[in-house]
Protein backbone atom coordinates (compact mmCIF):
# COMPACT_ATOMS: atom_id res chain seq x y z
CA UNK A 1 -6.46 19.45 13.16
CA UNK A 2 -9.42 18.68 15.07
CA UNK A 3 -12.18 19.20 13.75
CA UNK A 4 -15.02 20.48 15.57
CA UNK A 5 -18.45 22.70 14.97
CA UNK A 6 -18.07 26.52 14.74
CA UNK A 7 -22.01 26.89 13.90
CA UNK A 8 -25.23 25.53 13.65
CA UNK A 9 -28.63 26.56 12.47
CA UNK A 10 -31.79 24.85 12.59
CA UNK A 11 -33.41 24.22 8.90
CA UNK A 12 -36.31 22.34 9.08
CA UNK A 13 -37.62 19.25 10.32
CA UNK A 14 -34.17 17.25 11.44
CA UNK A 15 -31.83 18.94 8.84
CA UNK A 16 -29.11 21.33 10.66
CA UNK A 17 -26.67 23.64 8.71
CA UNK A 18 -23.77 23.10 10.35
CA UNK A 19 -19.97 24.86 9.70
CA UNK A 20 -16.98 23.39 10.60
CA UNK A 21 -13.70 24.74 12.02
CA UNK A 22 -12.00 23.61 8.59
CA UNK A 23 -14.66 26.04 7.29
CA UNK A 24 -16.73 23.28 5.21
CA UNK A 25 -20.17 23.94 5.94
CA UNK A 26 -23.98 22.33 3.97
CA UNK A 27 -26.65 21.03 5.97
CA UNK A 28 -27.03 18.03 7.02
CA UNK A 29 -30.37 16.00 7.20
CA UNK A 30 -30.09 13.86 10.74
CA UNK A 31 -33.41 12.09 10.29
CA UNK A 32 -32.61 8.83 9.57
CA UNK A 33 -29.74 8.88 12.75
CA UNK A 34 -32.53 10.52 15.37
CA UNK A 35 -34.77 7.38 13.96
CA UNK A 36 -32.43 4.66 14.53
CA UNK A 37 -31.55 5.26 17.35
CA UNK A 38 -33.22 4.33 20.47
CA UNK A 39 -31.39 6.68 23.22
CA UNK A 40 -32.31 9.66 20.96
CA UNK A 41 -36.25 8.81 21.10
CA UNK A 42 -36.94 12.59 22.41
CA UNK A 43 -35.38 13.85 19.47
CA UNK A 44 -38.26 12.62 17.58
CA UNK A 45 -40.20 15.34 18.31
CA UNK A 46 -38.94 18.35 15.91
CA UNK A 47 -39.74 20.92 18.40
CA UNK A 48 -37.21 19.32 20.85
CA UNK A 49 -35.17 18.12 18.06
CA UNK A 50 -34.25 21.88 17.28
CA UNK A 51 -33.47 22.90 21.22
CA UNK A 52 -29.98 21.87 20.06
CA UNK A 53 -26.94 23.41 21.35
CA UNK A 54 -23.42 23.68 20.78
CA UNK A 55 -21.49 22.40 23.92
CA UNK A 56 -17.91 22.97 25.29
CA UNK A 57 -16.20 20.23 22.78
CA UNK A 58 -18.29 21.92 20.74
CA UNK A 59 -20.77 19.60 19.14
CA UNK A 60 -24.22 19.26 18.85
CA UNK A 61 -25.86 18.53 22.25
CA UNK A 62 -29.40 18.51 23.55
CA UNK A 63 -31.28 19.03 26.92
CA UNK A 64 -31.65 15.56 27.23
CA UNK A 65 -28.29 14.69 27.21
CA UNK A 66 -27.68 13.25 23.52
CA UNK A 67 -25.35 14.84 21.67
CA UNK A 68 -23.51 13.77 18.04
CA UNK A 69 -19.49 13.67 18.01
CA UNK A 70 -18.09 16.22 15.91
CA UNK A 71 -16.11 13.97 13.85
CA UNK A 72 -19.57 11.72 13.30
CA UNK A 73 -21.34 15.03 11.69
CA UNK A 74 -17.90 16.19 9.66
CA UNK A 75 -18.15 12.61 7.91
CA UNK A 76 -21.78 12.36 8.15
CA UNK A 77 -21.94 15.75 5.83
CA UNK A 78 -18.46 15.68 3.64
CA UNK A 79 -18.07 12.30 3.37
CA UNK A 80 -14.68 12.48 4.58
CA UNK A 81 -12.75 11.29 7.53
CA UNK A 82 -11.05 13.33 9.86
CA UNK A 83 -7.00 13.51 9.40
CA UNK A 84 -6.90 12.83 13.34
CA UNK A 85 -8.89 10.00 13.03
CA UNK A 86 -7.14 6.97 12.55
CA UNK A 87 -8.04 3.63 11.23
CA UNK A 88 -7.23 0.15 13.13
C-alpha cells in the first residue's frame, strides 16, 4: 500500500496531527525539519507555517511551494518505513 495523508490539523506552533491512509494517526512536531532546512525559510513563521494544505498526492504542501513527502511524515511520526519503500 501506499501510504499517503487522509488528514491534517494544525496544533500549535509547528506540530501537525496528521492521519494516515493505514489509519495511524499522532501529531507530529516538524520544528526541527522547518529549521534545518533552508528552502523552507517561510515556514518559519507559524502563521504561514499553518496555511498548510493537503495536495493531490496528498501530502502536506504550502503556498510557497514546499511540501513534505508522505512517506517522510509516515516515518517521521511511526518510526516505520513504508512496505513500498525499498532499501538499496
Amino acid at each position: 500500500m501506499i501510504v499517503s495523508v487522509s488528514e491534517a490539523r494544525h496544533v500549535d506552533g509547528y506540530r501537525i496531527w496528521l492521519r494516515f491512509n493505514t489509519q495511524e494517526a499522532g501529531i507530529l512536531d516538524l520544528g526541527e525539519l522547518i529549521a534545518g532546512s533552508p528552502s523552507a525559510s517561510l515556514l518559519r513563521d507559524p502563521a504561514y507555517f499553518a496555511r498548510f494544505h493537503l495536495d493531490s498526492w496528498p501530502t502536506l504542501a504550502w503556498p510557497c511551494g514546499f511540501d513534505i513527502a508522505p512517506e517522510t511524515l509516515y516515518q517521521l511520526l511511526t518510526g516505520k518505513q513504508p512496505a513500498w519503500v525499498s532499501v538499496a
